[in-house]
C-alpha atoms as a PDB file:
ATOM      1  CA  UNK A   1      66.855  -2.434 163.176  1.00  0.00           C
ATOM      2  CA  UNK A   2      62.893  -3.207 163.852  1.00  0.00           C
ATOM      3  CA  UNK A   3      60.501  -1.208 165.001  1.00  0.00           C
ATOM      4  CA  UNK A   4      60.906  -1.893 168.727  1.00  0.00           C
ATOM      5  CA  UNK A   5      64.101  -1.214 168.679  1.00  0.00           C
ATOM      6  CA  UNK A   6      63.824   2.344 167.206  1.00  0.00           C
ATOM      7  CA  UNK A   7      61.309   3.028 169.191  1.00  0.00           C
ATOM      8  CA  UNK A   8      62.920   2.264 172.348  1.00  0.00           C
ATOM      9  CA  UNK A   9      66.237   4.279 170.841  1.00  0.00           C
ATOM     10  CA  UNK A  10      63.514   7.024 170.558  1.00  0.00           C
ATOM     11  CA  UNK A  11      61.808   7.077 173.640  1.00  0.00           C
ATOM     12  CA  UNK A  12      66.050   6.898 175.287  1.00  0.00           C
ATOM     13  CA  UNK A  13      66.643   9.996 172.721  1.00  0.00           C
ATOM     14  CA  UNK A  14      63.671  12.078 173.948  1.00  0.00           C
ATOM     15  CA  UNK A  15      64.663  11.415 177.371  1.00  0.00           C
ATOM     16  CA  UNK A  16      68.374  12.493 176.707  1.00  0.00           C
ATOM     17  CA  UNK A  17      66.958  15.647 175.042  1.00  0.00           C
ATOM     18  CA  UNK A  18      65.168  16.163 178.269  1.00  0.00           C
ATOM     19  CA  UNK A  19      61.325  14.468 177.952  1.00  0.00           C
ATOM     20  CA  UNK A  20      59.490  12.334 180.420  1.00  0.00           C
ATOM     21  CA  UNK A  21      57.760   9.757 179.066  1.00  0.00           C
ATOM     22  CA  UNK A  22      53.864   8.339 180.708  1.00  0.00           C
ATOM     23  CA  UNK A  23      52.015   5.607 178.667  1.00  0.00           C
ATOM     24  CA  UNK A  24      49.027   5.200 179.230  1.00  0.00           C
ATOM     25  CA  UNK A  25      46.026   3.219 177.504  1.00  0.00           C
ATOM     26  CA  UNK A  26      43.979   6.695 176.180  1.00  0.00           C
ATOM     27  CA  UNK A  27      40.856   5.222 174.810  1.00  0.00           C
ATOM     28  CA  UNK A  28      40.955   7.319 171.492  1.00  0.00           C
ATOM     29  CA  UNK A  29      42.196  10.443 173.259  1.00  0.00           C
ATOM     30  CA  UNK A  30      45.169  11.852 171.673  1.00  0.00           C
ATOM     31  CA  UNK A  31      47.999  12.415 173.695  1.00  0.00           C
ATOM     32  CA  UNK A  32      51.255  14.587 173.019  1.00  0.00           C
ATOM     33  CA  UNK A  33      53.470  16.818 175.371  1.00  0.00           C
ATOM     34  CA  UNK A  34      52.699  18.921 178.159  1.00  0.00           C
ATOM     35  CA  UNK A  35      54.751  20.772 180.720  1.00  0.00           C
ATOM     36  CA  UNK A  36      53.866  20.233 184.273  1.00  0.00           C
ATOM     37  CA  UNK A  37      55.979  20.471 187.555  1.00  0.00           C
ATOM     38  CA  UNK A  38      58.652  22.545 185.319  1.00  0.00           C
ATOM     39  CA  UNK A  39      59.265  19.096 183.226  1.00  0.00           C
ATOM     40  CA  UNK A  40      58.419  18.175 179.377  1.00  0.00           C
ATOM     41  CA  UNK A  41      56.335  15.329 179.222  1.00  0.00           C
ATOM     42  CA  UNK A  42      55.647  13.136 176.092  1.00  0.00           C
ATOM     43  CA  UNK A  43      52.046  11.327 176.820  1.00  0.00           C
ATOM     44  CA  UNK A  44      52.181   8.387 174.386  1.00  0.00           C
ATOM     45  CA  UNK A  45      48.933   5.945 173.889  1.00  0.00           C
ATOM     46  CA  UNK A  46      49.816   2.671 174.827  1.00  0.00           C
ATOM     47  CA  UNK A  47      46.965   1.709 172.411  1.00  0.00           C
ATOM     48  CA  UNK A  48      48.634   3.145 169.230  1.00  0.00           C
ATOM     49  CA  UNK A  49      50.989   0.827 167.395  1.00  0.00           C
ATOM     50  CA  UNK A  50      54.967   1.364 167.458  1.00  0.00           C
ATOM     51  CA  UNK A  51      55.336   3.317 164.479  1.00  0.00           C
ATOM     52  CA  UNK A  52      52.545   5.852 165.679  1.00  0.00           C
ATOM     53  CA  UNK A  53      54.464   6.014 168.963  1.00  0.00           C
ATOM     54  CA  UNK A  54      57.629   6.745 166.974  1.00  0.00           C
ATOM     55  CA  UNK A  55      56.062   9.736 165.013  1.00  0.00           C
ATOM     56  CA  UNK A  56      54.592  10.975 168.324  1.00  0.00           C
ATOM     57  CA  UNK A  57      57.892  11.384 170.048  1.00  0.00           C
ATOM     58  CA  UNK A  58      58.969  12.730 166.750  1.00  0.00           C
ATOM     59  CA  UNK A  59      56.663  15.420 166.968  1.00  0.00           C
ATOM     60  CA  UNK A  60      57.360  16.293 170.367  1.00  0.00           C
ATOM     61  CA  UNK A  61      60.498  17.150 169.490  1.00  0.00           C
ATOM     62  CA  UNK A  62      59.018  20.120 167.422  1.00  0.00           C
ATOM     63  CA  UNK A  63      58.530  22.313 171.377  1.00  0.00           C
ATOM     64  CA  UNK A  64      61.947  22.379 172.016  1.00  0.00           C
ATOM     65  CA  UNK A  65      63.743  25.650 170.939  1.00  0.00           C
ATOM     66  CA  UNK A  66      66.639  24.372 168.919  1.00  0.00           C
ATOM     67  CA  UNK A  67      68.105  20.946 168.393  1.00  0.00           C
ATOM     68  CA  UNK A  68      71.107  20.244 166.864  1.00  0.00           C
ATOM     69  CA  UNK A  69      70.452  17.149 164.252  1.00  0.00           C
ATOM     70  CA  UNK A  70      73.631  14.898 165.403  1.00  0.00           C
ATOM     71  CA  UNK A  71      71.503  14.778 169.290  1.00  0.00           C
ATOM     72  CA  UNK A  72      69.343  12.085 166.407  1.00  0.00           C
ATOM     73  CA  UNK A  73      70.451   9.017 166.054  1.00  0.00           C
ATOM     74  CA  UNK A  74      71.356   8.684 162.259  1.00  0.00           C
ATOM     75  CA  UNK A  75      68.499   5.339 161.809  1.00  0.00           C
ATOM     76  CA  UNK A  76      65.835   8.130 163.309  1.00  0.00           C
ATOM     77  CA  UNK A  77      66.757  11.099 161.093  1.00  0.00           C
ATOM     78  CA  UNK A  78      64.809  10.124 158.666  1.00  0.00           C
ATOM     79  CA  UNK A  79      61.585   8.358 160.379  1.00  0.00           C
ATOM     80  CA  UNK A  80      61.718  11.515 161.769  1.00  0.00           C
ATOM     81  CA  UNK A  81      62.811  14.114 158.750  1.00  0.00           C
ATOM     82  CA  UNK A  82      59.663  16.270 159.195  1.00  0.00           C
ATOM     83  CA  UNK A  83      59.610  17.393 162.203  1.00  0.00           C
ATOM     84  CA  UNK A  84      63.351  17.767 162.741  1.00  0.00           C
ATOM     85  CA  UNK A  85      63.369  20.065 159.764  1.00  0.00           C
ATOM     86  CA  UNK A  86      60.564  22.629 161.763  1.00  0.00           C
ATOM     87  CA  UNK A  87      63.395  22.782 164.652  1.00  0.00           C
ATOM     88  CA  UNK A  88      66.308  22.720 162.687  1.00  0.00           C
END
């Protein structure tokens, strides 16, 4: 699987776990997840490359309260092995 493709099985993950997703371009501001309107949001910078994008919706997943590893796809367990093991 390429990069693309796990990080569009990530951003469908985070949104089955209950995220929003906005890209936006961010000129060197850092995005990462809020909560407005009673929803989760992951900001992602559309100027970051695809593997940055997949560690920042990995590290999103570090605000919810618990998450049961088989919600992960098996080929992002371990991309994302650091952050599910803060949750876990």
């Amino acid at each position: 699987m390429d990069i693309q493709q796990m990080l569009t099985l990530a951003r469908q993950t985070a949104t089955g776990l209950g995220f929003h997703i906005r890209q936006d371009l961010l000129d060197g501001q850092q995005g990462g997840v809020c909560e407005f309107g009673g929803k989760r949001w992951i900001i992602l910078d559309v100027g970051q490359n695809s593997l940055e994008q997949l560690h920042a919706i990995g590290s999103a997943l570090t605000f919810l309260d618990c998450l049961d590893p088989n919600q992960i796809p098996v080929v992002l367990r371990n991309v994302w092995k650091p952050y599910l093991s803060e949750i876990v």
